[in-house]
Protein backbone atom coordinates (compact mmCIF):
# COMPACT_ATOMS: atom_id res chain seq x y z
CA UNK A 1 214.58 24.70 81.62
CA UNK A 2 217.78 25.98 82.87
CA UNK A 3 221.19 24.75 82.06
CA UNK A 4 224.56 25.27 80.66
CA UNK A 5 224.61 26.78 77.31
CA UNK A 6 228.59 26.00 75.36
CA UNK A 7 228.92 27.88 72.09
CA UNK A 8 231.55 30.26 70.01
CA UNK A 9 230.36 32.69 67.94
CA UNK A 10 232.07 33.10 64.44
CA UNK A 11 231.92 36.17 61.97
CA UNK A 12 232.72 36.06 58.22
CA UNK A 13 233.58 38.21 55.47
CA UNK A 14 231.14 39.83 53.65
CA UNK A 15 232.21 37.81 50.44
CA UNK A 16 231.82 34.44 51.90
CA UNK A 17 228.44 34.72 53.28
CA UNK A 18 226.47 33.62 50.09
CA UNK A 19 228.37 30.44 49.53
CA UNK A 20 228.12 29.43 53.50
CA UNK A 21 224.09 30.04 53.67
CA UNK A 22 224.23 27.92 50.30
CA UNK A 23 226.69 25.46 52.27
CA UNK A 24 224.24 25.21 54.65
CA UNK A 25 220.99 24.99 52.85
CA UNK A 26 222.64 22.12 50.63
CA UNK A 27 222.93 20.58 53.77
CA UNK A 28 219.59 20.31 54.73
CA UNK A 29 219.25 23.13 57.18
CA UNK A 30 216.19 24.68 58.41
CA UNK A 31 214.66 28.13 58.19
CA UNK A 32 213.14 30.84 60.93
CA UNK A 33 212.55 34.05 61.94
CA UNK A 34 213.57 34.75 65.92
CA UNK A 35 212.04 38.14 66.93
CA UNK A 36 213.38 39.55 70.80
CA UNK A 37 213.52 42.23 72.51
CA UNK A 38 216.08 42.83 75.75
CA UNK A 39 214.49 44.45 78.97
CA UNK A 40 216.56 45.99 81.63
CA UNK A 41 216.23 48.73 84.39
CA UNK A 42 216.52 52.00 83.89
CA UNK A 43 219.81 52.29 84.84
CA UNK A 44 220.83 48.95 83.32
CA UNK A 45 221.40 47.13 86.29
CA UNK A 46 220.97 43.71 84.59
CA UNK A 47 223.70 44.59 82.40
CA UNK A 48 226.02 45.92 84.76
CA UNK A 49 225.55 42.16 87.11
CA UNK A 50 226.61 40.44 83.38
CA UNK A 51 222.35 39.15 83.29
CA UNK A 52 220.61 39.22 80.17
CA UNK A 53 216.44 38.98 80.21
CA UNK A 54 214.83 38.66 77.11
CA UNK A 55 211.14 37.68 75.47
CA UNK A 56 211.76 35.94 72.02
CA UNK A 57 209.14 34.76 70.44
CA UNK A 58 210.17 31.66 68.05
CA UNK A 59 208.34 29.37 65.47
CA UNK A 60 205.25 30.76 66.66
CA UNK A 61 206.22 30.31 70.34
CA UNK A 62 206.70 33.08 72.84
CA UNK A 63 210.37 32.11 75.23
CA UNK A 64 211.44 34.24 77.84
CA UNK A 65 215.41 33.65 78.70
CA UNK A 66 217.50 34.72 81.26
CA UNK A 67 221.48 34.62 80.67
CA UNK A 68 224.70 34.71 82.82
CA UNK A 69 228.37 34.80 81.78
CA UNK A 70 229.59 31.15 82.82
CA UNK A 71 232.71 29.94 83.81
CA UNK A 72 235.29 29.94 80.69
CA UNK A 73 234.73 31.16 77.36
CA UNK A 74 232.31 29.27 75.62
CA UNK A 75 229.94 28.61 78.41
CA UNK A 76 226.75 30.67 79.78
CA UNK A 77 224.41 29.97 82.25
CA UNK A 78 221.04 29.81 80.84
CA UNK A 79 217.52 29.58 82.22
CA UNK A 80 214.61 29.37 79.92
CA UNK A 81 210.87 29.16 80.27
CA UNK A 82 208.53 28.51 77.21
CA UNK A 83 205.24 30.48 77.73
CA UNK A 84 202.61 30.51 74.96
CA UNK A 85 201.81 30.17 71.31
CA UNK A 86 201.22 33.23 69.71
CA UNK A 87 201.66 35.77 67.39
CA UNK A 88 204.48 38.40 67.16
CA UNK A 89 202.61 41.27 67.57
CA UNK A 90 201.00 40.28 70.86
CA UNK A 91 203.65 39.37 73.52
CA UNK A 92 202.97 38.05 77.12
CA UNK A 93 204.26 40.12 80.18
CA UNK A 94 208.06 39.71 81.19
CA UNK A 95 207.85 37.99 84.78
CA UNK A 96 211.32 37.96 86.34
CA UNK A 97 210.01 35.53 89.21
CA UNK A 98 209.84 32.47 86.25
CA UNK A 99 213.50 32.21 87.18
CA UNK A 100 212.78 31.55 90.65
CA UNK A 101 215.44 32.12 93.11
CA UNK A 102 218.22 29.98 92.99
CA UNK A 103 221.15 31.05 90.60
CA UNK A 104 221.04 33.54 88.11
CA UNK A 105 217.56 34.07 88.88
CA UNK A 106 218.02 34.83 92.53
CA UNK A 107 220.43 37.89 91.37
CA UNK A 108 217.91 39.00 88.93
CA UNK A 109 215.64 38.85 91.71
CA UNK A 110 217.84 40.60 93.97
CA UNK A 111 218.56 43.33 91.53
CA UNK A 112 214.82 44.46 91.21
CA UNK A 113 213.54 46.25 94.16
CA UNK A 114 209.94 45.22 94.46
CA UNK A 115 211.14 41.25 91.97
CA UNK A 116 208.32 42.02 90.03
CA UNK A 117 208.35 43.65 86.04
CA UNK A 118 207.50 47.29 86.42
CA UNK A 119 210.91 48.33 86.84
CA UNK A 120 212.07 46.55 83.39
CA UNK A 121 212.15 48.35 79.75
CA UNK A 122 213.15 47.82 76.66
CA UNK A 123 216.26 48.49 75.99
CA UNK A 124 216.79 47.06 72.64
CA UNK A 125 215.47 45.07 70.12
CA UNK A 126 216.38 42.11 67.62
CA UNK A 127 214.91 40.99 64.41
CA UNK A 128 216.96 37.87 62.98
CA UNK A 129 216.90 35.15 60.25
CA UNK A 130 218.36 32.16 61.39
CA UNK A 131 219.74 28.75 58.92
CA UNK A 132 219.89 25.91 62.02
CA UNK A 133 221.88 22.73 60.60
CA UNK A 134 222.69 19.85 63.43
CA UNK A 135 226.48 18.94 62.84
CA UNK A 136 228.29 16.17 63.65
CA UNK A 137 232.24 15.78 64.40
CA UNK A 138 234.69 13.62 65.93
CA UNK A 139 234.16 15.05 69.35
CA UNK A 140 229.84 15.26 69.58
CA UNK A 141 227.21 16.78 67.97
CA UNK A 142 226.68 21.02 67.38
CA UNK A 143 223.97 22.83 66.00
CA UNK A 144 225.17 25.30 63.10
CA UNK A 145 223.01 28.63 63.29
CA UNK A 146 223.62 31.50 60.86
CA UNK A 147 222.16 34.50 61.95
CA UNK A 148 221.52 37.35 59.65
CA UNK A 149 219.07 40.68 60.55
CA UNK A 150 219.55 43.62 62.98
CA UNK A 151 219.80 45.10 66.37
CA UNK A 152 216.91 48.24 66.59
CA UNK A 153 217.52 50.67 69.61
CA UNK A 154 215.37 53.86 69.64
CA UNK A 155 216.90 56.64 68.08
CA UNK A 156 220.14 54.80 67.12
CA UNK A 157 220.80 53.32 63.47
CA UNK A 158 219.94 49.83 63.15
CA UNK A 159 223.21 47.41 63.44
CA UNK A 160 223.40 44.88 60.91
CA UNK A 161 224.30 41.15 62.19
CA UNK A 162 226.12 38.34 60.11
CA UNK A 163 227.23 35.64 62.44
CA UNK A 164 227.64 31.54 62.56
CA UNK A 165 226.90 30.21 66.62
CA UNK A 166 228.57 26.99 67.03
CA UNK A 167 226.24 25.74 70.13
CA UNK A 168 227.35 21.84 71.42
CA UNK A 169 223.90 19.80 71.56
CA UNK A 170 225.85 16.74 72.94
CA UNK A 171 229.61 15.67 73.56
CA UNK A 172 232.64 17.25 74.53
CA UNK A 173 232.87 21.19 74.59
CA UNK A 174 235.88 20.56 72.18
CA UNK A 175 233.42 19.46 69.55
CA UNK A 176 232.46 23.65 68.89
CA UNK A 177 236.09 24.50 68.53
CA UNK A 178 236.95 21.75 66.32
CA UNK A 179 234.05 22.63 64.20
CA UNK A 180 234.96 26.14 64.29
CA UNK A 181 238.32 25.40 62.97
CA UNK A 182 236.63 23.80 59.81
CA UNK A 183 235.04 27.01 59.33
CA UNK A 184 237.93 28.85 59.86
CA UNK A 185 239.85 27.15 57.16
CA UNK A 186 236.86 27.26 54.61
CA UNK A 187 235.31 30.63 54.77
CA UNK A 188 237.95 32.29 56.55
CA UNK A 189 235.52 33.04 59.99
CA UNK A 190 236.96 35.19 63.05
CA UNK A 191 236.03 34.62 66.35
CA UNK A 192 233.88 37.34 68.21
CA UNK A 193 232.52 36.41 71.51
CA UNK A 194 230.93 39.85 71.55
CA UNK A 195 227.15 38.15 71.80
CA UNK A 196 223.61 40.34 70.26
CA UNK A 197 223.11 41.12 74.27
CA UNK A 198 226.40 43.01 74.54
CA UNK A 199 226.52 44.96 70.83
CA UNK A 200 222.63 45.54 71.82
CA UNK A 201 223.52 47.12 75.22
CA UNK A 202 226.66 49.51 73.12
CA UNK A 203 223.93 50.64 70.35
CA UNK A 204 221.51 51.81 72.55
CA UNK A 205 224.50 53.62 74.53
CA UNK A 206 225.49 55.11 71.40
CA UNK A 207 229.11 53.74 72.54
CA UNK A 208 231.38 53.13 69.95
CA UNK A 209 231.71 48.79 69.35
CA UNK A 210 235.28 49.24 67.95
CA UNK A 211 236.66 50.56 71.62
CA UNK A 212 239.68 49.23 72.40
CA UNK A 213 240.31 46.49 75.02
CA UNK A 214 242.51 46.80 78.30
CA UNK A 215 244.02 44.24 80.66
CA UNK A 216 242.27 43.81 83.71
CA UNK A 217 243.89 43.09 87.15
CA UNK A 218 244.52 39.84 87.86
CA UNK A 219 245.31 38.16 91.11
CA UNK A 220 246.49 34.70 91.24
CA UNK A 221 246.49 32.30 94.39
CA UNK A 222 249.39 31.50 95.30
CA UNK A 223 247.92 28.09 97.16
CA UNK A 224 245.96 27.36 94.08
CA UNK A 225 246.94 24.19 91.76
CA UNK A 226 249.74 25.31 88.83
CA UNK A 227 246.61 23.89 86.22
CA UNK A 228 243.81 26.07 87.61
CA UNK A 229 246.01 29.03 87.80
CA UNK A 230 247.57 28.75 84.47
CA UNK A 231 243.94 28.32 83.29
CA UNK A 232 242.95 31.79 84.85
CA UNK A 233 245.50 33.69 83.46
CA UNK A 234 245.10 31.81 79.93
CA UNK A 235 241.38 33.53 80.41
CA UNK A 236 241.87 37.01 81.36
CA UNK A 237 245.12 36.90 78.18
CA UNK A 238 242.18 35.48 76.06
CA UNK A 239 239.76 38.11 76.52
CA UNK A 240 242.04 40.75 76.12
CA UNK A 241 243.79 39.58 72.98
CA UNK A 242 240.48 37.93 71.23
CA UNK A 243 237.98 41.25 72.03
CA UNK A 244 240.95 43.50 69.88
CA UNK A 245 241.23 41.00 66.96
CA UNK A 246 237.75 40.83 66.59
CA UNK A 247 237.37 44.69 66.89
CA UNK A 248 240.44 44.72 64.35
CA UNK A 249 238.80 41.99 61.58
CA UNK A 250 235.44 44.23 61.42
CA UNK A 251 236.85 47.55 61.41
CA UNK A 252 236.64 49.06 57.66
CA UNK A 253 239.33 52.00 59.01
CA UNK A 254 242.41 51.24 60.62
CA UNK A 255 242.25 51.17 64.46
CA UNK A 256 245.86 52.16 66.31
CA UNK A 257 244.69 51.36 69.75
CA UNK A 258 243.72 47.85 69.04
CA UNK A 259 246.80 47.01 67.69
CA UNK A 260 248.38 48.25 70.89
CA UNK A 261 246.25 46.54 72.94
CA UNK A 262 246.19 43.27 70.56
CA UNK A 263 250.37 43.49 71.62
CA UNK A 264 249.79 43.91 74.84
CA UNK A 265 247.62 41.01 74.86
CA UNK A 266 250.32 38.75 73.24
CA UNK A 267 253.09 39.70 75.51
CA UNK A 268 251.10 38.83 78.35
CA UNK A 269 250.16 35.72 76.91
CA UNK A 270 253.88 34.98 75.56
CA UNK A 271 254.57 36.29 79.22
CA UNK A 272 252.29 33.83 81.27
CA UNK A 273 253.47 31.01 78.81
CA UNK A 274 257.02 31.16 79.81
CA UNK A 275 256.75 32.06 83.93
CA UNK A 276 254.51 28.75 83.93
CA UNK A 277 256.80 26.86 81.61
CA UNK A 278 254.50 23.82 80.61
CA UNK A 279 256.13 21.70 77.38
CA UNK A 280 252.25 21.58 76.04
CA UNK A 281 252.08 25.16 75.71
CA UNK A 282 255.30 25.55 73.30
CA UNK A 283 253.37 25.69 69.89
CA UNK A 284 251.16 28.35 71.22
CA UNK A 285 254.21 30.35 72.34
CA UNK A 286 255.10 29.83 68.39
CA UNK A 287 252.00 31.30 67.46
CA UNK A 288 251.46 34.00 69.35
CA UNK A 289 255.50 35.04 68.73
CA UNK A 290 254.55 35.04 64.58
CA UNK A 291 251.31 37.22 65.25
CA UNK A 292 253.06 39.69 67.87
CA UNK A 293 255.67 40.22 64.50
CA UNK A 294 252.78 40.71 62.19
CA UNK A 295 251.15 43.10 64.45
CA UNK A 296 254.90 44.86 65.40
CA UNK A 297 255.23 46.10 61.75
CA UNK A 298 251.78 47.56 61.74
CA UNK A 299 252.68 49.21 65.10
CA UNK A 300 255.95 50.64 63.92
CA UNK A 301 254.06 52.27 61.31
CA UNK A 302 251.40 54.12 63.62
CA UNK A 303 254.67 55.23 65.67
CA UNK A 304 255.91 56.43 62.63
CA UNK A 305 252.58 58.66 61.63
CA UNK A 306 252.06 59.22 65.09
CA UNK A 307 254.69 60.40 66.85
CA UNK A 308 258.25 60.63 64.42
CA UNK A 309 256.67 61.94 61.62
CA UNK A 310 255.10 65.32 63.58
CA UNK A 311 258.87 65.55 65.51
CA UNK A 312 261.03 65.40 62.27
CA UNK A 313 258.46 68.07 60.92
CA UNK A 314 259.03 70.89 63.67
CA UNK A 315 262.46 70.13 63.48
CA UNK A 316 262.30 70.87 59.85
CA UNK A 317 262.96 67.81 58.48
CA UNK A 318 262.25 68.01 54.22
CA UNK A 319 259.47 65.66 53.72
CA UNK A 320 259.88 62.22 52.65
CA UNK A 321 257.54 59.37 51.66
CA UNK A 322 258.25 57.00 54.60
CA UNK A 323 254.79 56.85 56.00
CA UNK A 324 252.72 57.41 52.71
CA UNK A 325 253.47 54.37 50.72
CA UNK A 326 250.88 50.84 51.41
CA UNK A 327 251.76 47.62 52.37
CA UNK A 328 248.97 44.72 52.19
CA UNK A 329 251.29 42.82 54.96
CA UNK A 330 250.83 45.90 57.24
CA UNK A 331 246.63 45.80 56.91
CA UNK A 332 245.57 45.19 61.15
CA UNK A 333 242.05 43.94 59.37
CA UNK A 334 243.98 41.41 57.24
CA UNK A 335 246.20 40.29 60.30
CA UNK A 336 243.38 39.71 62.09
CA UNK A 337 241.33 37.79 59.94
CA UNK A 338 244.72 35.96 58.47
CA UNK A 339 244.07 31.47 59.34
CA UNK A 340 247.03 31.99 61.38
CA UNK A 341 245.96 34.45 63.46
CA UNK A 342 242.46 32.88 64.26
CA UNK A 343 244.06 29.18 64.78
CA UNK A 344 245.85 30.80 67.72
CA UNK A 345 242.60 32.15 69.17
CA UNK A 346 241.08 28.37 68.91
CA UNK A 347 244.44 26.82 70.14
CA UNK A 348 243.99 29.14 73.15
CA UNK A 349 240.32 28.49 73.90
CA UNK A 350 241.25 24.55 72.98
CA UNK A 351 243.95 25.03 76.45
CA UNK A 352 241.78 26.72 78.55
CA UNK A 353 238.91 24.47 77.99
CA UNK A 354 241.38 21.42 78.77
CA UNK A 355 242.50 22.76 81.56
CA UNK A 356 239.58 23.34 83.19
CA UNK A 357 238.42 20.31 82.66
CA UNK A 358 241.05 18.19 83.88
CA UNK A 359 240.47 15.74 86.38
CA UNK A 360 240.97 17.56 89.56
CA UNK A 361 240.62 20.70 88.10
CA UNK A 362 237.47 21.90 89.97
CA UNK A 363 236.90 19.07 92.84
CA UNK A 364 239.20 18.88 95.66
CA UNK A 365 241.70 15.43 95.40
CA UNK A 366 243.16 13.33 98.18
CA UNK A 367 246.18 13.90 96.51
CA UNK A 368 248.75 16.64 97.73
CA UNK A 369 248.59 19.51 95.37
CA UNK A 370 251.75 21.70 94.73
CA UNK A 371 251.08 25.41 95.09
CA UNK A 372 251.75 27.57 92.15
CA UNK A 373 253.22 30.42 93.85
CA UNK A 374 256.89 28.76 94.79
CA UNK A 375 257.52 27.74 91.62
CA UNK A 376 256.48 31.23 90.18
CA UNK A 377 258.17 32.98 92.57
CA UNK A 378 261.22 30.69 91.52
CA UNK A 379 260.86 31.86 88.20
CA UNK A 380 260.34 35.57 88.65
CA UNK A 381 263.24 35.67 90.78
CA UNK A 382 265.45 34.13 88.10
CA UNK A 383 263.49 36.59 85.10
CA UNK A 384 264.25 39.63 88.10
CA UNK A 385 268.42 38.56 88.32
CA UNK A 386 268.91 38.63 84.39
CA UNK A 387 267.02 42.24 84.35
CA UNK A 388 269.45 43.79 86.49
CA UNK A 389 272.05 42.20 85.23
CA UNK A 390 271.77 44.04 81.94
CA UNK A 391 270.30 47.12 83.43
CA UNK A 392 273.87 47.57 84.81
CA UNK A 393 275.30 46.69 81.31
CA UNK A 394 273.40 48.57 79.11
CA UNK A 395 276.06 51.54 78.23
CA UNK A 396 277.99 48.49 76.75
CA UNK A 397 274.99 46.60 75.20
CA UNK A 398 274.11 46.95 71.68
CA UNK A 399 270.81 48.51 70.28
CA UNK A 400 269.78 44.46 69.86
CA UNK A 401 271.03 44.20 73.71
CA UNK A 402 268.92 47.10 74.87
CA UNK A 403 265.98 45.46 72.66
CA UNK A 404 266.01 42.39 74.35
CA UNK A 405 266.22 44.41 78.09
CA UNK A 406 263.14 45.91 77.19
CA UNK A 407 261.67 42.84 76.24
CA UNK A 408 262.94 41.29 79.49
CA UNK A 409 261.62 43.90 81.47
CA UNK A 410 257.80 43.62 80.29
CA UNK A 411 258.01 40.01 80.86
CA UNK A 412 259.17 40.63 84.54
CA UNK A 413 256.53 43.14 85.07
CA UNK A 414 253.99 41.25 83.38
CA UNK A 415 254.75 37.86 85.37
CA UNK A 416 255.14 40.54 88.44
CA UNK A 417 251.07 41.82 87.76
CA UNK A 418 250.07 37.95 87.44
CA UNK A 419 251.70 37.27 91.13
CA UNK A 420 251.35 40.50 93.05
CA UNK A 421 250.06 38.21 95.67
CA UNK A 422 253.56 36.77 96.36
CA UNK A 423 254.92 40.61 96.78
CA UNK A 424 254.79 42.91 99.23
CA UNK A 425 252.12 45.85 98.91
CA UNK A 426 254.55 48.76 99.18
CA UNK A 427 257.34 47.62 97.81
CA UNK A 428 255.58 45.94 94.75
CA UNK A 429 253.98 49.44 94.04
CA UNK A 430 257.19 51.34 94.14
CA UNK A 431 258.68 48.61 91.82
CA UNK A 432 256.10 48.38 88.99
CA UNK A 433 256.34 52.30 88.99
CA UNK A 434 259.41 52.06 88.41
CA UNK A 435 259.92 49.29 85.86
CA UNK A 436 256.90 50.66 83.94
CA UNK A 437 258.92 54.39 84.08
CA UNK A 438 262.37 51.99 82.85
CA UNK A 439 260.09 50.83 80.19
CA UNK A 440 259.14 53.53 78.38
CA UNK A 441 262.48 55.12 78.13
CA UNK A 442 263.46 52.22 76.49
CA UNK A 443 260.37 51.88 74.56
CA UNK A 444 261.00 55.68 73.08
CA UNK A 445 264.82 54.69 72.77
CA UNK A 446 263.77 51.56 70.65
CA UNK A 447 261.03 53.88 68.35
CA UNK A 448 263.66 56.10 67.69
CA UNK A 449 266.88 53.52 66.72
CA UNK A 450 263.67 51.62 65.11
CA UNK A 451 263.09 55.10 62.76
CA UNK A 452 266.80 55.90 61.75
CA UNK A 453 266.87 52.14 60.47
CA UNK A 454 264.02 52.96 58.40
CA UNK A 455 265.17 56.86 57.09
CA UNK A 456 268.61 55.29 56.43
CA UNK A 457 267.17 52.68 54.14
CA UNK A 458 265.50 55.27 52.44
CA UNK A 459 268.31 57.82 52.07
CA UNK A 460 269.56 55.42 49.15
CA UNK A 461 266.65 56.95 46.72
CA UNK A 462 265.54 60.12 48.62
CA UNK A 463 268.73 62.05 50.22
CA UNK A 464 266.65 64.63 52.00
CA UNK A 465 266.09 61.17 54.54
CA UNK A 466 269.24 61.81 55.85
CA UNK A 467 268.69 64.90 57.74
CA UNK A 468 265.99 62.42 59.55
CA UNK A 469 268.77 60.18 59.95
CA UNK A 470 270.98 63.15 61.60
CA UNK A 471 268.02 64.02 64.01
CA UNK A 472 267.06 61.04 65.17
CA UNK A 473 270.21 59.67 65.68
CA UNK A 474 270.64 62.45 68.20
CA UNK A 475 267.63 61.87 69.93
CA UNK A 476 268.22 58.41 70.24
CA UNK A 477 271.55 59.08 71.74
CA UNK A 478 269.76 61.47 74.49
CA UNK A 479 267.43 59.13 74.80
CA UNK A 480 270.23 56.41 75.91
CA UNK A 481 270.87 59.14 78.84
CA UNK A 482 267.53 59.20 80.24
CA UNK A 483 267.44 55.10 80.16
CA UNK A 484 270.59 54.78 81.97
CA UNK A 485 269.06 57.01 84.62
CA UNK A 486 265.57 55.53 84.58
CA UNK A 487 267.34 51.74 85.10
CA UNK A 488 269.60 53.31 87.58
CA UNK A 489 266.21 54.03 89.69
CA UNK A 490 265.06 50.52 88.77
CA UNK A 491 268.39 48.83 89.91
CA UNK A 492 267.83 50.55 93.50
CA UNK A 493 264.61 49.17 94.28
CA UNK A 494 264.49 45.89 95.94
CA UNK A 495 262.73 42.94 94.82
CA UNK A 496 258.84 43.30 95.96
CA UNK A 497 258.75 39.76 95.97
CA UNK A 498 258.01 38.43 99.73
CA UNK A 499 260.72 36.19 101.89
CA UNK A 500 259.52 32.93 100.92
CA UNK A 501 259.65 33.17 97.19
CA UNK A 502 263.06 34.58 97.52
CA UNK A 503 263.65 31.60 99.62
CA UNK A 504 261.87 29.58 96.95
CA UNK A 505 264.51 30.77 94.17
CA UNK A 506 267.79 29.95 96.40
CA UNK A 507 267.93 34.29 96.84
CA UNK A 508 269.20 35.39 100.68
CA UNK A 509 266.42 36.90 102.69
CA UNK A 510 267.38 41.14 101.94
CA UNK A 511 269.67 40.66 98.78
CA UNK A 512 271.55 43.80 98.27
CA UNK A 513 269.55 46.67 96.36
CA UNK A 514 272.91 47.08 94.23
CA UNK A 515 273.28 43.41 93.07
């Protein structure tokens, strides 16, 4: 049986699991034990093609599966062949060839030199008690399972697993999300689309599961309709900004680099909002603005700790208690798990699912379809104008001025990574170098105003702060210097973007590199 599998996976904290397996048994669910274990090649060639192969053996039934990432978020590609009664302790052989060729199954086949099971091992195993409750809502039917037990890899300690799958049985793929939002707002769930295949695949690595996220390149077509490429980039801003919350919500200690990534997510989301400038996407701008603050505070303390801190310290700054005292409202784990924060994440899969689902959205139309890349180019052209502009202001700009270039300047190289397709090769290169170098002057210019805020605040009650103040105002104000240079450089480069989307945004053909 092979088909298309739509679900969302939801974790919860520790001290609301009792009352949701009660929820759930008051409801009438049912009770079982699913016992698997994942097979791969020696040098994990199923998991590097995104396949998953497993025998699972399931209310006394043995089920072998093969999985494939799908399309968007909440859909896989799933083929699965029931095989046998029997008991647990006596499996059947894995045969790959019960996938047959087609699909998935043809790229299993492909992968495995001879097709046949020889080759395959377990990698992993998984040992699970599952609470199944069929759900109804507005949108279709969903099967609630709760999933409780462990992932065993040799030699590794067993991983504990506490999650709620949301799978759609019948209806629109909405139905999960809207179900998941009930959850949400009674037992305080996360998403984590990490599934038992992947966390399996990092325990028997011995990798560490609260890694860090980073973009990946993306490369929009700039013939492609302005709906299927705003749905792309909604994806790639998804995964990158969902995998760090979730890694943030189940970390016990605090976790810098996921907060730095989680930020980097939101700007490109905030970013790819704005350069495709649909009304419907407003509120989520809203949302993502409130949890890029929350997550700014938490960042400007691990800059602090980090970086200021150790500085004021070889400059032999008297200590202070800046970075000691605790703030609940700082906690990464708490911003991540906050309502807010995980109604964004659902808003965001809600769009993307929407969009890709649209009439039109993945069948060609009579209709004529307006290409994406003039009206981006349109708008990166206008986003590129306003940058310069206050690059060659910012000796008279304010520290809130020089804030708000900085913030204009990841935007434009943000929008510029989204639509390298409408630049040239060269001259985008050169430009991203260096806008990224512009960047992170500013970025240590901003730190440092950012700190002498804070160490002036505190010189009220603690007067040894104001030998911090002293310092870092004098960093900051060599720091200025080496901006002014850096946007100097920036302000000579021309615009990578190609003729036509100059053309596109009203610009001459070879605008002057001075502007």
């Amino acid at each position: 049986m092979s088909g298309i599998e739509i679900e969302l996976k939801l974790r919860l904290p520790p001290a609301q699991l009792a009352s949701l397996r009660q929820w759930l048994r008051d409801e009438g669910a049912r009770g079982g034990r699913l016992r698997a274990r994942y097979v791969d090649t020696a040098e994990r060639s199923l998991a590097a093609a995104g396949l998953a192969l497993r025998l699972r053996h399931e209310r006394g039934i043995w089920v072998q599966t093969l999985k494939a990432a799908g399309v968007g978020a909440l859909d896989r590609q799933e083929h699965e062949v029931v095989l046998q009664r029997g008991a647990a302790a006596n499996p059947p052989a894995i045969d790959p060839s019960r996938h047959g060729s087609d699909g998935s199954g043809g790229a299993l086949a492909a992968l495995l030199s001879d097709g046949s099971a020889p080759a395959l091992r377990t990698v992993f195993e998984t040992d699970i008690r599952r609470l199944s409750l069929p759900w109804r809502s507005r949108r279709g039917w969903v099967e609630l399972s709760f999933d409780t037990g462990h992932i065993l890899a040799p030699d590794r300690k067993p991983l504990t697993v506490s999650e709620l799958e949301i799978e759609l049985l019948r209806g629109s793929p909405l139905a999960v999300i809207e179900v998941a939002r009930q959850i949400v707002h009674r037992h305080g769930a996360w998403v984590d689309p990490a599934t038992k295949a992947e966390r399996g695949y990092r325990l028997a690595a011995g990798e560490d599961t609260g890694t860090a996220l980073r973009a990946r390149p993306l490369r929009l077509d700039p013939h492609a309709d302005p709906d299927e490429a705003l749905a792309q980039v909604l994806a790639e801003c998804r995964r990158h900004l969902v995998g760090n919350l979730a890694r943030l919500a189940a970390e016990e200690s605090h976790a810098p680099e996921s907060v730095h990534q989680a930020r980097v997510a939101l700007r490109r989301l905030r970013s790819a909002l704005r350069l495709f400038g649909s009304p419907r996407t407003h509120a989520l701008d809203e949302r993502a603005r409130a949890l890029a603050g929350a997550l700014g505070l938490a960042r400007e303390r691990d800059v602090l700790i980090a970086s200021i801190v150790p500085a004021l310290a070889a400059a032999g700054a008297p200590s202070t208690d800046l970075a000691t005292g605790t703030d609940a409202r700082l906690e990464p784990r708490g911003i991540a798990r906050a309502r807010p924060s995980q109604l964004l994440v659902l808003d965001l899969l809600a769009l993307e699912q929407e969009l890709r689902s649209a009439p039109g959205a993945s069948s060609p139309s009579s209709a004529p379809v307006i290409a994406v890349g003039a009206q981006l180019g349109a708008t990166l052209a206008v986003w590129h104008r306003r940058v310069r502009r206050d690059a060659r202001d910012f000796a008279t700009l304010d520290d809130q001025g020089r804030h708000r270039l900085r913030r204009r300047m990841k935007r434009l190289r943000y929008g510029l990574e989204f639509c390298a397709a409408l630049c040239g090769r060269q001259r985008y290169r050169r430009f991203i170098e260096t806008l990224a170098l512009a960047q992170e002057a500013l970025g240590r210019y901003n730190d440092l105003v950012e700190a002498v805020g804070r160490y002036r605040a505190q010189a009220a009650r603690q007067p040894q702060a104001w030998f911090a103040v002293g310092w870092l105002t004098a960093e900051a104000t060599a720091q200025a210097t080496r901006c002014a240079d850096a946007l100097a450089a920036f302000r000579s480069c021309p615009t990578p973007l190609k003729r036509q989307a100059r053309r596109a945004a009203g610009e001459p053909a070879t605008p002057s590199a001075a502007g």
